[in-house]
ModelCIF file with pLDDT and N, C-alpha, C, O atoms, coordinates in Angstrom:
data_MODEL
#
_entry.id   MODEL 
#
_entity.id                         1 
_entity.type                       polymer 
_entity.pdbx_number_of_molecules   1 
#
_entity_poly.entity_id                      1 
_entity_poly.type                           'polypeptide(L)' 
_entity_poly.nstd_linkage                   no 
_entity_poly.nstd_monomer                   no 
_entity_poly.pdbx_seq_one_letter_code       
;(UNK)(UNK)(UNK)(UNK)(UNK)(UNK)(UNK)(UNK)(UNK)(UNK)(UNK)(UNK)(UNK)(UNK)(UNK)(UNK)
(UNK)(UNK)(UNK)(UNK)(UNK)(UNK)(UNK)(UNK)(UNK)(UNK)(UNK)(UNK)(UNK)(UNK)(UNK)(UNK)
(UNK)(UNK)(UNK)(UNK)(UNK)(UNK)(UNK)(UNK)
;
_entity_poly.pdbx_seq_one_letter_code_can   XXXXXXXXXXXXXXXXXXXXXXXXXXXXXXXXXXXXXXXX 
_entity_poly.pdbx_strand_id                 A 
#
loop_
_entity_poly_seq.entity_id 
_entity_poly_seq.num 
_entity_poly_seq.mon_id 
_entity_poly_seq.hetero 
1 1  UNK n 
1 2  UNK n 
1 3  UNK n 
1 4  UNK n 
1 5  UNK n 
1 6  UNK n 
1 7  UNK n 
1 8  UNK n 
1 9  UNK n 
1 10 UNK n 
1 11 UNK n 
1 12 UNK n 
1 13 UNK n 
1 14 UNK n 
1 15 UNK n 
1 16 UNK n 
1 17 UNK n 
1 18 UNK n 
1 19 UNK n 
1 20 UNK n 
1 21 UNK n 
1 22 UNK n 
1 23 UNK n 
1 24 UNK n 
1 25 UNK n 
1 26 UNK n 
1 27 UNK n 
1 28 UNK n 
1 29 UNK n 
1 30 UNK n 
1 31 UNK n 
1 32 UNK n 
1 33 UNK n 
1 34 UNK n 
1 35 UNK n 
1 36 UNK n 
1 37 UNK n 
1 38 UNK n 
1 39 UNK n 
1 40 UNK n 
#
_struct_asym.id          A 
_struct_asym.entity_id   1 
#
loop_
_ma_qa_metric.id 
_ma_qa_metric.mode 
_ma_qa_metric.name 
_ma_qa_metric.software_group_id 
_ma_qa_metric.type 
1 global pLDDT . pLDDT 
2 local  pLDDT . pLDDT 
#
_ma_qa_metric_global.metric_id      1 
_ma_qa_metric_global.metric_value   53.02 
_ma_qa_metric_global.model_id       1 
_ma_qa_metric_global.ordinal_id     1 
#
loop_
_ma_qa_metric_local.label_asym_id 
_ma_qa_metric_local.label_comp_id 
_ma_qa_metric_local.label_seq_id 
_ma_qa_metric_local.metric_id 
_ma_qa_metric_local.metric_value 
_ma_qa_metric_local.model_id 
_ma_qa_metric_local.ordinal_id 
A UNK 1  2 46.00 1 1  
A UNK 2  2 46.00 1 2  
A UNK 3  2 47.00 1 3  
A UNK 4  2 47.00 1 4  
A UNK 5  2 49.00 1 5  
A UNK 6  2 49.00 1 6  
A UNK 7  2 50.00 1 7  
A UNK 8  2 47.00 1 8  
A UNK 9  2 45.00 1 9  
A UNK 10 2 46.00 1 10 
A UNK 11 2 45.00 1 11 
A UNK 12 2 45.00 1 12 
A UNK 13 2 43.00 1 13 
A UNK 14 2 45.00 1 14 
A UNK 15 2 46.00 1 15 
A UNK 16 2 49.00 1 16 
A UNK 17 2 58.00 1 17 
A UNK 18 2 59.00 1 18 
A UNK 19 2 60.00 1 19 
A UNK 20 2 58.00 1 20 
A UNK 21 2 57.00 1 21 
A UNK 22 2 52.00 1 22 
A UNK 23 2 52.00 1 23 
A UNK 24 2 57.00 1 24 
A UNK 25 2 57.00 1 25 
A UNK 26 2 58.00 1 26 
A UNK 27 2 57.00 1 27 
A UNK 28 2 54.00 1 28 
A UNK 29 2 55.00 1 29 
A UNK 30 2 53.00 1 30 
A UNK 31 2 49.00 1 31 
A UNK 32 2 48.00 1 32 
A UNK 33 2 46.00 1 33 
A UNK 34 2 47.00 1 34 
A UNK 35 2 45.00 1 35 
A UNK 36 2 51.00 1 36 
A UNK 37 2 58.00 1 37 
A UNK 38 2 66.00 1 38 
A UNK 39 2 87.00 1 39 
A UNK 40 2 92.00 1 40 
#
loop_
_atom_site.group_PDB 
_atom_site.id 
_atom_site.type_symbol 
_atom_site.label_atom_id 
_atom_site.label_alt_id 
_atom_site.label_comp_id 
_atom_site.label_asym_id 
_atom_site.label_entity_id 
_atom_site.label_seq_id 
_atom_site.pdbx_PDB_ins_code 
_atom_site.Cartn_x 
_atom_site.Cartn_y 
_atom_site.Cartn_z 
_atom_site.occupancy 
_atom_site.B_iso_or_equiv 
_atom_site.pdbx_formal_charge 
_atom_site.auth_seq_id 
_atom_site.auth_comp_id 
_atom_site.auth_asym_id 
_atom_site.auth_atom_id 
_atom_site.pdbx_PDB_model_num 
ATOM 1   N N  . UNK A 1 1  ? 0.846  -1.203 0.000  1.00 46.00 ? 1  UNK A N  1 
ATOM 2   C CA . UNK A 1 1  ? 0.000  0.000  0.000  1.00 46.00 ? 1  UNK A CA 1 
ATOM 3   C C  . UNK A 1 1  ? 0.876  1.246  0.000  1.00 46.00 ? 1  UNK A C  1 
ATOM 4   O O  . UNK A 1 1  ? 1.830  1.405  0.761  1.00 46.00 ? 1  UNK A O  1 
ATOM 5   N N  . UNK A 1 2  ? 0.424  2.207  -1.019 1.00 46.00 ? 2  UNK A N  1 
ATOM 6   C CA . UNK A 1 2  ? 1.131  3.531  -1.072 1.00 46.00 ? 2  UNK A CA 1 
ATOM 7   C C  . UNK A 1 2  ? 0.014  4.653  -0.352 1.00 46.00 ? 2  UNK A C  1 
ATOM 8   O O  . UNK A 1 2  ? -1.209 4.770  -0.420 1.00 46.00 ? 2  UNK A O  1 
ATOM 9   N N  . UNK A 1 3  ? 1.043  5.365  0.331  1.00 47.00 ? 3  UNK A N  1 
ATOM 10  C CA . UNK A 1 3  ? 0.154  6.297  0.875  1.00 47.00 ? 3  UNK A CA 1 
ATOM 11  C C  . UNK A 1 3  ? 1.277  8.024  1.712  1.00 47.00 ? 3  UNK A C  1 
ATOM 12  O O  . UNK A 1 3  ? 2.473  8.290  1.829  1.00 47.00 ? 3  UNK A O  1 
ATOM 13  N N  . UNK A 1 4  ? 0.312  8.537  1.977  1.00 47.00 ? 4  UNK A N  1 
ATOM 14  C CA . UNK A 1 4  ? 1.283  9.028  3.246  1.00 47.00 ? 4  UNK A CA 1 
ATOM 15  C C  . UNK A 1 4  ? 1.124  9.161  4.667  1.00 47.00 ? 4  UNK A C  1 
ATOM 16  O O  . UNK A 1 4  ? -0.052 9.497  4.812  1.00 47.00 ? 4  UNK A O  1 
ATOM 17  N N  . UNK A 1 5  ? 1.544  9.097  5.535  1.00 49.00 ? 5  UNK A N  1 
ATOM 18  C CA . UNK A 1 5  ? 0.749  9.009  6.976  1.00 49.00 ? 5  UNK A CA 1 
ATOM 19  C C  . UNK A 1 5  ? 0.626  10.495 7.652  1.00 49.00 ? 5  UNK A C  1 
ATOM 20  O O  . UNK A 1 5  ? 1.190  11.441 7.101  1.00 49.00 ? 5  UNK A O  1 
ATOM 21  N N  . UNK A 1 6  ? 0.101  10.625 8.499  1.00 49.00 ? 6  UNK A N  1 
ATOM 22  C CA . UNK A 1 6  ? 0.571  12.018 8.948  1.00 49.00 ? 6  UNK A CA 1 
ATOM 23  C C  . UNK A 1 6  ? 1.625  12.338 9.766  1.00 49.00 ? 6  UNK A C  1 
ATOM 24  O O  . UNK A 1 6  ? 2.296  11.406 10.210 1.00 49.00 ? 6  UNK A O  1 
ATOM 25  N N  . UNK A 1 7  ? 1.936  13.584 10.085 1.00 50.00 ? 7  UNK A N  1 
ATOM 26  C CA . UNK A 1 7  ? 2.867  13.667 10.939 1.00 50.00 ? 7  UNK A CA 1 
ATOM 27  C C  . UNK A 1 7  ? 2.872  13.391 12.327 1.00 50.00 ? 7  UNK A C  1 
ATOM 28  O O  . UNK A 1 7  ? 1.944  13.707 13.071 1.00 50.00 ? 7  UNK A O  1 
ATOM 29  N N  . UNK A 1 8  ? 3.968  12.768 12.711 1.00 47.00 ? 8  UNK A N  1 
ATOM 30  C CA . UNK A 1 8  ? 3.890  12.752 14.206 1.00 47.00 ? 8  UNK A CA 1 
ATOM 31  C C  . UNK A 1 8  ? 4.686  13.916 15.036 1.00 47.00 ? 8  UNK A C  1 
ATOM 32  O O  . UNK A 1 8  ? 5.884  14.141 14.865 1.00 47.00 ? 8  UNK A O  1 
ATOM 33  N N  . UNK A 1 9  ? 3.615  14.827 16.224 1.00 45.00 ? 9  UNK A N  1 
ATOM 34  C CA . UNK A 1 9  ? 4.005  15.529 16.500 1.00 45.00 ? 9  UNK A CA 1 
ATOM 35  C C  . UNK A 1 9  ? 4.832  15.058 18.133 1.00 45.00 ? 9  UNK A C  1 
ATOM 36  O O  . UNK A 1 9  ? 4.336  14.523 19.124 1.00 45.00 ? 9  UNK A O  1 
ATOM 37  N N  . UNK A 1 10 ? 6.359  15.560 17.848 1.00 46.00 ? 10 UNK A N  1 
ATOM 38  C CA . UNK A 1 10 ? 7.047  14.741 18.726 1.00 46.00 ? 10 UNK A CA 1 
ATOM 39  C C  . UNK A 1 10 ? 8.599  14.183 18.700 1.00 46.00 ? 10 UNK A C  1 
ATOM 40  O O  . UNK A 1 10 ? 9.663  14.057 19.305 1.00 46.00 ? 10 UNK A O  1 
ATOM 41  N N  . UNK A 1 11 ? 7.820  13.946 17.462 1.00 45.00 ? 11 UNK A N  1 
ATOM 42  C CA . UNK A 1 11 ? 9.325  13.583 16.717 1.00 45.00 ? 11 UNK A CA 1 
ATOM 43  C C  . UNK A 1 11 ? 9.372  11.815 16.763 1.00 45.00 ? 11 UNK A C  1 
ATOM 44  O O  . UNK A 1 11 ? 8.518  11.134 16.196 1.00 45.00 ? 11 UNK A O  1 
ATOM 45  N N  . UNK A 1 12 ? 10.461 11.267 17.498 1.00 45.00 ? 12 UNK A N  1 
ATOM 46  C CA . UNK A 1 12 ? 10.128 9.324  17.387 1.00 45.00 ? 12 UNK A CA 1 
ATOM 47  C C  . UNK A 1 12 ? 11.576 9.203  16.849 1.00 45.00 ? 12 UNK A C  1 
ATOM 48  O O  . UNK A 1 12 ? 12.500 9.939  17.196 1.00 45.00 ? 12 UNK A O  1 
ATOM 49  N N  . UNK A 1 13 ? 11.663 8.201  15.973 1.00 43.00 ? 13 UNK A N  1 
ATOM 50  C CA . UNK A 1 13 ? 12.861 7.897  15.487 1.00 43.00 ? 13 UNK A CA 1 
ATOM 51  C C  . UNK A 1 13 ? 12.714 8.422  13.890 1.00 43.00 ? 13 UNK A C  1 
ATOM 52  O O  . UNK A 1 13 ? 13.721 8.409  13.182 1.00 43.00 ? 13 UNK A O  1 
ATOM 53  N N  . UNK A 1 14 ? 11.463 8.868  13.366 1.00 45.00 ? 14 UNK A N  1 
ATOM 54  C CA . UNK A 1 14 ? 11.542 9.356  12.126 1.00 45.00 ? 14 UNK A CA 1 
ATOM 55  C C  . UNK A 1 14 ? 12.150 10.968 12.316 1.00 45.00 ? 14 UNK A C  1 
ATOM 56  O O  . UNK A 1 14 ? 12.174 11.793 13.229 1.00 45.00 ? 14 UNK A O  1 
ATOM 57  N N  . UNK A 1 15 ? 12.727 10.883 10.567 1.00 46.00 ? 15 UNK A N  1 
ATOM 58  C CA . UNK A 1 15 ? 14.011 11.972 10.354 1.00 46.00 ? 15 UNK A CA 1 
ATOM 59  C C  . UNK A 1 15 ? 13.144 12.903 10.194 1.00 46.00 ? 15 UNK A C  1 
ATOM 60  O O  . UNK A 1 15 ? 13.698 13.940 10.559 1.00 46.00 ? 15 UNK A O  1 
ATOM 61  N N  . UNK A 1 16 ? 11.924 13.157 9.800  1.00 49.00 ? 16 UNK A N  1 
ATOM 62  C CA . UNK A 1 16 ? 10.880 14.316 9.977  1.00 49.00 ? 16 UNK A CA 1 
ATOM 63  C C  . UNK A 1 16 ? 10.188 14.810 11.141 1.00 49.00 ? 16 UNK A C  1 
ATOM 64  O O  . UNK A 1 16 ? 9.153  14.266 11.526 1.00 49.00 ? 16 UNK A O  1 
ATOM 65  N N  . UNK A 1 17 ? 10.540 15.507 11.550 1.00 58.00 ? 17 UNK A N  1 
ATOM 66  C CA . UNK A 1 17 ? 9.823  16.182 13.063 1.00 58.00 ? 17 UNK A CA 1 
ATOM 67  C C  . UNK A 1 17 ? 9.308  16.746 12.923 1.00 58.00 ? 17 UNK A C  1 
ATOM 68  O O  . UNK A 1 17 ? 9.552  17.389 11.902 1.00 58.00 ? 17 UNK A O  1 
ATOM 69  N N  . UNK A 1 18 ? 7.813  17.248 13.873 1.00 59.00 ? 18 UNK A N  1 
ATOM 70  C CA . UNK A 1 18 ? 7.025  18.271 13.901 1.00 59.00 ? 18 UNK A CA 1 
ATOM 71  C C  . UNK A 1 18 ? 7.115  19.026 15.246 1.00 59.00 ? 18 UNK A C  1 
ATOM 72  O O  . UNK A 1 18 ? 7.615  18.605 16.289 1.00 59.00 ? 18 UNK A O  1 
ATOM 73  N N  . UNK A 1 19 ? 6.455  20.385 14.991 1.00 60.00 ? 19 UNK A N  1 
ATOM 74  C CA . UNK A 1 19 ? 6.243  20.621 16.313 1.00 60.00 ? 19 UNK A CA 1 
ATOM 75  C C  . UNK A 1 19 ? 5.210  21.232 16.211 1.00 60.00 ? 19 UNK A C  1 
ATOM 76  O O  . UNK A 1 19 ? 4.815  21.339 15.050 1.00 60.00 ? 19 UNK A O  1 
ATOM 77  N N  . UNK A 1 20 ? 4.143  22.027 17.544 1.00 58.00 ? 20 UNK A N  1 
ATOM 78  C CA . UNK A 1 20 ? 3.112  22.742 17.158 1.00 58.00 ? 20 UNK A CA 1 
ATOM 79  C C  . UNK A 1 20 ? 3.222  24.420 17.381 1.00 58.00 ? 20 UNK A C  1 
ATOM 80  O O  . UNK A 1 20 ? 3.217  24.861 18.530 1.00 58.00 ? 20 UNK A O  1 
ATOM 81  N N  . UNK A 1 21 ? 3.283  24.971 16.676 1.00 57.00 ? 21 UNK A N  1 
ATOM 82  C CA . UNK A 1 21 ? 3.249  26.766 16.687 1.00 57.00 ? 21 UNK A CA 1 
ATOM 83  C C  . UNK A 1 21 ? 2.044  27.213 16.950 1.00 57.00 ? 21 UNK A C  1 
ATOM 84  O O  . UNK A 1 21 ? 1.003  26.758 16.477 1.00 57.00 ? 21 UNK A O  1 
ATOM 85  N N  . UNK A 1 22 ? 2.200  28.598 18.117 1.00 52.00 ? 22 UNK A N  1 
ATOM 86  C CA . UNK A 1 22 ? 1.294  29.186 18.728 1.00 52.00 ? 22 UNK A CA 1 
ATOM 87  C C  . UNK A 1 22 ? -0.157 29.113 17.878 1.00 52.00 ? 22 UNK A C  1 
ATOM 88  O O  . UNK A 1 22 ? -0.100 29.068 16.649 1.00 52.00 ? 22 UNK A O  1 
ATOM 89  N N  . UNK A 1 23 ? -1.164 29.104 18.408 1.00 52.00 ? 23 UNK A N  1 
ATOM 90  C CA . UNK A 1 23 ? -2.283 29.164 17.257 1.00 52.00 ? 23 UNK A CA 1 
ATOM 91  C C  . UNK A 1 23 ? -3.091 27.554 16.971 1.00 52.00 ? 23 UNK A C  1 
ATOM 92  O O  . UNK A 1 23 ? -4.293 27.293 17.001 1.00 52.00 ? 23 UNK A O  1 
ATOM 93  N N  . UNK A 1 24 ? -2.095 26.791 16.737 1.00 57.00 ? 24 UNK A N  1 
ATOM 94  C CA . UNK A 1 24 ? -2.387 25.479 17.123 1.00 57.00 ? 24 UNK A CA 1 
ATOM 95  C C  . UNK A 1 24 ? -1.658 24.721 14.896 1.00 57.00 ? 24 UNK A C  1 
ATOM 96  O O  . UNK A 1 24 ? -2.134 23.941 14.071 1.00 57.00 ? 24 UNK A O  1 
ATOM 97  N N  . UNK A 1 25 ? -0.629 25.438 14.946 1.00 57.00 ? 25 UNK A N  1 
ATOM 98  C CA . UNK A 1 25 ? -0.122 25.354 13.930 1.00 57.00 ? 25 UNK A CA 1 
ATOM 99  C C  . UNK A 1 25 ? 1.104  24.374 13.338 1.00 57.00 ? 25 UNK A C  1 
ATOM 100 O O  . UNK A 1 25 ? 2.246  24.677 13.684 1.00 57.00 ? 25 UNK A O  1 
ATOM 101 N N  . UNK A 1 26 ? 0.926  23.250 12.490 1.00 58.00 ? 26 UNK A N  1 
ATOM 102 C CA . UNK A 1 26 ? 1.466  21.881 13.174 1.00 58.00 ? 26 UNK A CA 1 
ATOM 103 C C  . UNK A 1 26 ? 3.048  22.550 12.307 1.00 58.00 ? 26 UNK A C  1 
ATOM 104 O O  . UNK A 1 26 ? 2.752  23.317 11.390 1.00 58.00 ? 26 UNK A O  1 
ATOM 105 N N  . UNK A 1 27 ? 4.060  22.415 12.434 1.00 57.00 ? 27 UNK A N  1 
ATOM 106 C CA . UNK A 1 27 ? 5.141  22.771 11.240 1.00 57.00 ? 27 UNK A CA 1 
ATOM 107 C C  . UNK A 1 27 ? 6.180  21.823 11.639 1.00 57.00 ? 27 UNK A C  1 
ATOM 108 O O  . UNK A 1 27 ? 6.122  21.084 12.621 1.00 57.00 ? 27 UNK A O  1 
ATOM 109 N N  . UNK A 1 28 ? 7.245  21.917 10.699 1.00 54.00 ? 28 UNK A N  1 
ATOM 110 C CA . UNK A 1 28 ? 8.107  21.157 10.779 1.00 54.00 ? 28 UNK A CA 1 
ATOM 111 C C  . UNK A 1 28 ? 9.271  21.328 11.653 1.00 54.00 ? 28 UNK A C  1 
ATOM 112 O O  . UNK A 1 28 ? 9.879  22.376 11.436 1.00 54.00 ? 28 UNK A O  1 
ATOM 113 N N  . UNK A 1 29 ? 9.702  20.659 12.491 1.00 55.00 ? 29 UNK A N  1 
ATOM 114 C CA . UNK A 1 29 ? 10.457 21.074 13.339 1.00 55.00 ? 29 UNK A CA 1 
ATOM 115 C C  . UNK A 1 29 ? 11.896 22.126 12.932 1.00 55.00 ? 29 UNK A C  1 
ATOM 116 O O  . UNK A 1 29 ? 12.703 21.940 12.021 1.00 55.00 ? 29 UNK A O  1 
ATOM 117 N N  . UNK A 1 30 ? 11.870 23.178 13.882 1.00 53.00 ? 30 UNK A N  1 
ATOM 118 C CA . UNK A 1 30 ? 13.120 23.849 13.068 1.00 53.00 ? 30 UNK A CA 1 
ATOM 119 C C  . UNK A 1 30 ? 14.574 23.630 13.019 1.00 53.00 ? 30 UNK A C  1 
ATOM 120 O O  . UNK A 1 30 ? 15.052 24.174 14.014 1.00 53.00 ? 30 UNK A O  1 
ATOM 121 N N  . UNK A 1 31 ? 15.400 23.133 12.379 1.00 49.00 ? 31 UNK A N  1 
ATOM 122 C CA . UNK A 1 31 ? 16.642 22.855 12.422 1.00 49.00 ? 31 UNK A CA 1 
ATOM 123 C C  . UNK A 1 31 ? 17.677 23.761 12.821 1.00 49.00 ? 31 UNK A C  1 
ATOM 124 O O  . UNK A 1 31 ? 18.841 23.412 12.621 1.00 49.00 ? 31 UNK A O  1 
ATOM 125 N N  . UNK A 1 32 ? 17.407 25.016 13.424 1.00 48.00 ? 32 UNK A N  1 
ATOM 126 C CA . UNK A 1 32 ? 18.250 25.908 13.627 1.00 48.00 ? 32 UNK A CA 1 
ATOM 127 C C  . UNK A 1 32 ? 18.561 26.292 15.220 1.00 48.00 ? 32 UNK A C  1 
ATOM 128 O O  . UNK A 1 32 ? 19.213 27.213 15.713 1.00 48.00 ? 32 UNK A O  1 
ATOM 129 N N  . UNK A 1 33 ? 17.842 25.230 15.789 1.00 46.00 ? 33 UNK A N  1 
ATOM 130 C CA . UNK A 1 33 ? 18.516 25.539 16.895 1.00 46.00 ? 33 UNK A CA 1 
ATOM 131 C C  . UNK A 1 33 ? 18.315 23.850 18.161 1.00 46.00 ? 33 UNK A C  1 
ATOM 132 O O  . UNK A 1 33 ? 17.539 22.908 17.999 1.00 46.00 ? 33 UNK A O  1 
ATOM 133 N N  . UNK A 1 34 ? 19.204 24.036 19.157 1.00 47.00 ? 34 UNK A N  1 
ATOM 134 C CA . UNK A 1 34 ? 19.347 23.122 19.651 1.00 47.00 ? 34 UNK A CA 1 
ATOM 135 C C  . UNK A 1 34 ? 18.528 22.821 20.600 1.00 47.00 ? 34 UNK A C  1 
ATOM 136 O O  . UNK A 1 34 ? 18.639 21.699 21.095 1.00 47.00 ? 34 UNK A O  1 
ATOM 137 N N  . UNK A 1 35 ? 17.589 23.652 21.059 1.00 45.00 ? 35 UNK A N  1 
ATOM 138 C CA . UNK A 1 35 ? 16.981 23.568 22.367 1.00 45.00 ? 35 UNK A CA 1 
ATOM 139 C C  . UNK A 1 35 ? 15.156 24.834 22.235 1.00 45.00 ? 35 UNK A C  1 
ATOM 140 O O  . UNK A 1 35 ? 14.776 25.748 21.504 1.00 45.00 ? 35 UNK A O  1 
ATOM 141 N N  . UNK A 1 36 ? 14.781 24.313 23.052 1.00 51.00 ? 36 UNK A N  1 
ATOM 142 C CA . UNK A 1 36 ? 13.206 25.094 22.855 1.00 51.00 ? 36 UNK A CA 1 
ATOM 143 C C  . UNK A 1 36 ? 13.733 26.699 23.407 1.00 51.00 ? 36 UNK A C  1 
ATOM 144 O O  . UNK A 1 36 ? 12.732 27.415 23.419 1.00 51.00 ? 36 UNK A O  1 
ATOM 145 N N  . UNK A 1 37 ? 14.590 27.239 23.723 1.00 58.00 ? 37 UNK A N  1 
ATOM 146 C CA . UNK A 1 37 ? 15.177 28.643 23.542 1.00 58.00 ? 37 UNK A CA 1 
ATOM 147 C C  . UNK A 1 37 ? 15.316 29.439 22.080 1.00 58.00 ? 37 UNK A C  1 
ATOM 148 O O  . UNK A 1 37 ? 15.655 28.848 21.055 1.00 58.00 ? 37 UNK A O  1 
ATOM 149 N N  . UNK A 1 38 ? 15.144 30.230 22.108 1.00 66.00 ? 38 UNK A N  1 
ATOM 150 C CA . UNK A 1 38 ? 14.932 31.169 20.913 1.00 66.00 ? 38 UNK A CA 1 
ATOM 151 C C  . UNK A 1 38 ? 16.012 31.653 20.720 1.00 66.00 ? 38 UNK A C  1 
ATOM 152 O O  . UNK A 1 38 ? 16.537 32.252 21.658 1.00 66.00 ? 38 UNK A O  1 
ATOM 153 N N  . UNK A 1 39 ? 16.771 31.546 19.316 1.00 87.00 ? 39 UNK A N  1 
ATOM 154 C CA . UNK A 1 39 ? 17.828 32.559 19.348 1.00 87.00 ? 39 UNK A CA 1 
ATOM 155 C C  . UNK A 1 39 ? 17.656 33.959 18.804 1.00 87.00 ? 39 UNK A C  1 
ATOM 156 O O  . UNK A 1 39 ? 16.610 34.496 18.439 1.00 87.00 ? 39 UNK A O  1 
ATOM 157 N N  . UNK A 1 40 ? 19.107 34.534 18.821 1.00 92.00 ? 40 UNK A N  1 
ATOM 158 C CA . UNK A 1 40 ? 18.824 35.926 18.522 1.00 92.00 ? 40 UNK A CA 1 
ATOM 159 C C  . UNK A 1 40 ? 19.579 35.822 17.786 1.00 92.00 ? 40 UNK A C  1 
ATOM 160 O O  . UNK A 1 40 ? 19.879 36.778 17.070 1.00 92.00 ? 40 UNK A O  1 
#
């Protein structure tokens, strides 16, 4: 079966991560930083 699944928000052992943005906004996790701190 071909398909796609949805995302898991969380992350897991898959190389695609999500996370959820204010609002209730699902996106892809951001690669630019190491920790839930914000940079400048």
């Amino acid at each position: 079966k071909t398909g796609t699944s949805p995302p898991v928000i969380g992350g897991g052992s898959s190389g695609n991560e999500w996370e959820s943005r204010p609002g209730g906004m699902v996106v892809q996790r951001r690669t630019d930083q190491n920790s839930d701190v914000p940079r400048v």
